[in-house]
C-alpha atoms as a PDB file:
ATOM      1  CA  UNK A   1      -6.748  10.418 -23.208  1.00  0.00           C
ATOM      2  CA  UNK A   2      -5.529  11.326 -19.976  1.00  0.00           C
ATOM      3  CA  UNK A   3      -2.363  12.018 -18.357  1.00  0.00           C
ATOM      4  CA  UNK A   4      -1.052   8.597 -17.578  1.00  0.00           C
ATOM      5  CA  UNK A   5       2.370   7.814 -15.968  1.00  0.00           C
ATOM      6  CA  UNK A   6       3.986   3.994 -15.246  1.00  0.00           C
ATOM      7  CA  UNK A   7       5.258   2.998 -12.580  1.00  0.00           C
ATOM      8  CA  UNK A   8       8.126   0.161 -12.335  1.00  0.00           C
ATOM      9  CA  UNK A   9       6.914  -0.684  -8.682  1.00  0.00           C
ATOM     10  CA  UNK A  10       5.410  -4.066  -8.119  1.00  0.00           C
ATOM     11  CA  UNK A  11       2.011  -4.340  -7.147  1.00  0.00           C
ATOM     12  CA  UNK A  12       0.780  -7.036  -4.702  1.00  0.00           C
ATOM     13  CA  UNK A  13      -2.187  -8.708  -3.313  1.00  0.00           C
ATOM     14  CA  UNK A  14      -2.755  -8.447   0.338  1.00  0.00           C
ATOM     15  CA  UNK A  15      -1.412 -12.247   0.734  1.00  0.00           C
ATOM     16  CA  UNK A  16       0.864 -12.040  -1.692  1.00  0.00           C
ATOM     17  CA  UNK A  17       2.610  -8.825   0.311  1.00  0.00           C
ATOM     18  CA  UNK A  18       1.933 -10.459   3.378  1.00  0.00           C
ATOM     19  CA  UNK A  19       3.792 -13.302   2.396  1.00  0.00           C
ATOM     20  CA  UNK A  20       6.970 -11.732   0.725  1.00  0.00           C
ATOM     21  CA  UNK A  21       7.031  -9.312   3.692  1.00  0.00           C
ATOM     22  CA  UNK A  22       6.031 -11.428   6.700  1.00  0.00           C
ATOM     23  CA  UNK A  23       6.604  -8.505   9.339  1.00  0.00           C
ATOM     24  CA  UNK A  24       2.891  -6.767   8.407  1.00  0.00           C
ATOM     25  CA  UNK A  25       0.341  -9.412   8.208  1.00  0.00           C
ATOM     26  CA  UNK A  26      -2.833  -9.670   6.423  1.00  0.00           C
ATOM     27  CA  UNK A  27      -4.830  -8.418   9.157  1.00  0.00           C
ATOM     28  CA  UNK A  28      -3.077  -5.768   9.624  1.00  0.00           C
ATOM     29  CA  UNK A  29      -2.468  -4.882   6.199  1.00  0.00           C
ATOM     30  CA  UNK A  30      -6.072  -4.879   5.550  1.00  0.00           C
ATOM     31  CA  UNK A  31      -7.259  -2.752   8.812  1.00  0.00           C
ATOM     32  CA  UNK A  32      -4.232   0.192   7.099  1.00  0.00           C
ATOM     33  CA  UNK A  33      -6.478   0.117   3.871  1.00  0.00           C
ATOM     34  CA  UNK A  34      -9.787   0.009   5.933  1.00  0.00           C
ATOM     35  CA  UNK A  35      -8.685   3.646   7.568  1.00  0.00           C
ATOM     36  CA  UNK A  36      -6.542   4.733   4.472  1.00  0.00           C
ATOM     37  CA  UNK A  37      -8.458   8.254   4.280  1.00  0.00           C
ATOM     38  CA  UNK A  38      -7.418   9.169   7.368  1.00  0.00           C
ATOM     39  CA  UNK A  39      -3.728   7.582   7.361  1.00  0.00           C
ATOM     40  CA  UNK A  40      -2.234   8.842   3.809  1.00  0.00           C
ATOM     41  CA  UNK A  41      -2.358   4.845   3.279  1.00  0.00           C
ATOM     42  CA  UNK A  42      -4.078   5.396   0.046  1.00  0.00           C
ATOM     43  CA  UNK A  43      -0.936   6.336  -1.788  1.00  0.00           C
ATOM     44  CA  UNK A  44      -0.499   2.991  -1.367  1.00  0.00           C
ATOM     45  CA  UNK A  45      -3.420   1.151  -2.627  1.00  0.00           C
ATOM     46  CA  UNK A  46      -4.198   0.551  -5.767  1.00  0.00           C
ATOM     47  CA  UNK A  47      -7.985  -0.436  -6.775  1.00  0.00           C
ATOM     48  CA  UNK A  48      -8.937  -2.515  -9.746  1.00  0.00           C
ATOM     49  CA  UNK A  49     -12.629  -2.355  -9.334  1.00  0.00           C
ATOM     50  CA  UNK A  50     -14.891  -2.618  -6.757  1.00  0.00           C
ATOM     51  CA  UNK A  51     -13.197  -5.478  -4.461  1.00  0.00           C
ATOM     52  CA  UNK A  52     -10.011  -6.172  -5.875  1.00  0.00           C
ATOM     53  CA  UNK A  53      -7.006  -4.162  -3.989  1.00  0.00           C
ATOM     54  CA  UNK A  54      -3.492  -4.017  -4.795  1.00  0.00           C
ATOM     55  CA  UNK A  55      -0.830  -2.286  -2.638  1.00  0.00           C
ATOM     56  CA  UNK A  56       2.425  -0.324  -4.346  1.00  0.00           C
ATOM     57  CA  UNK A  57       5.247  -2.050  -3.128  1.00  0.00           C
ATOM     58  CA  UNK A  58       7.631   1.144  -3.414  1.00  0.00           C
ATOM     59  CA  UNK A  59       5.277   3.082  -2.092  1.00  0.00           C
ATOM     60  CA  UNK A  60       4.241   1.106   1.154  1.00  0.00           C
ATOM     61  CA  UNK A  61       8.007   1.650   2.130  1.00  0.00           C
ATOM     62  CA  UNK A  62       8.171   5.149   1.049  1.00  0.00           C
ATOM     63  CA  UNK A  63       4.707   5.304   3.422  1.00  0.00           C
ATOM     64  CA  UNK A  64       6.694   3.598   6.290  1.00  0.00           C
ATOM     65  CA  UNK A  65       9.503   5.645   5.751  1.00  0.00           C
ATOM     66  CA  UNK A  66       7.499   8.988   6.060  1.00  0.00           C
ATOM     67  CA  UNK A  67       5.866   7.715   9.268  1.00  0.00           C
ATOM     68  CA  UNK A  68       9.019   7.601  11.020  1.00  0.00           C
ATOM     69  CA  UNK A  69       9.887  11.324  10.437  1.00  0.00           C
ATOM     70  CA  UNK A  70       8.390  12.658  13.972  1.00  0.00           C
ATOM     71  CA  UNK A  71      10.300   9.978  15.550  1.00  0.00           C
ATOM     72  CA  UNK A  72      13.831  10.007  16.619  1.00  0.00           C
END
């Protein structure tokens, strides 16, 4: 069995984050996990599957938070 770790974060649908965090909306959400290999956005997502996608709550604001680093 491998090496598996839980995590306490809460894991969300796209609408579901969308909704509890109306400043990112779907579209947007979902055009950060269309270009997530080239944005580090896929520490964030979560895949159950072939279609279903989950995002890390915790870790879309740790994401956010590392974005702003260059900026002052």
């Amino acid at each position: 069995m491998g090496n598996i770790t839980q995590s306490r974060s809460r894991l969300l649908t796209v609408s579901q984050f969308a909704t509890e965090h109306p400043a990112f909306s779907q579209s947007a959400l979902r055009h950060l996990i269309f270009d997530a290999s080239t944005n580090g956005f896929s520490t964030v997502i979560c895949r159950v599957g072939k279609r279903k996608v989950l995002l890390d709550e915790e870790a879309f604001f740790q994401w956010i938070a590392a974005q702003q680093g260059g900026q002052k």
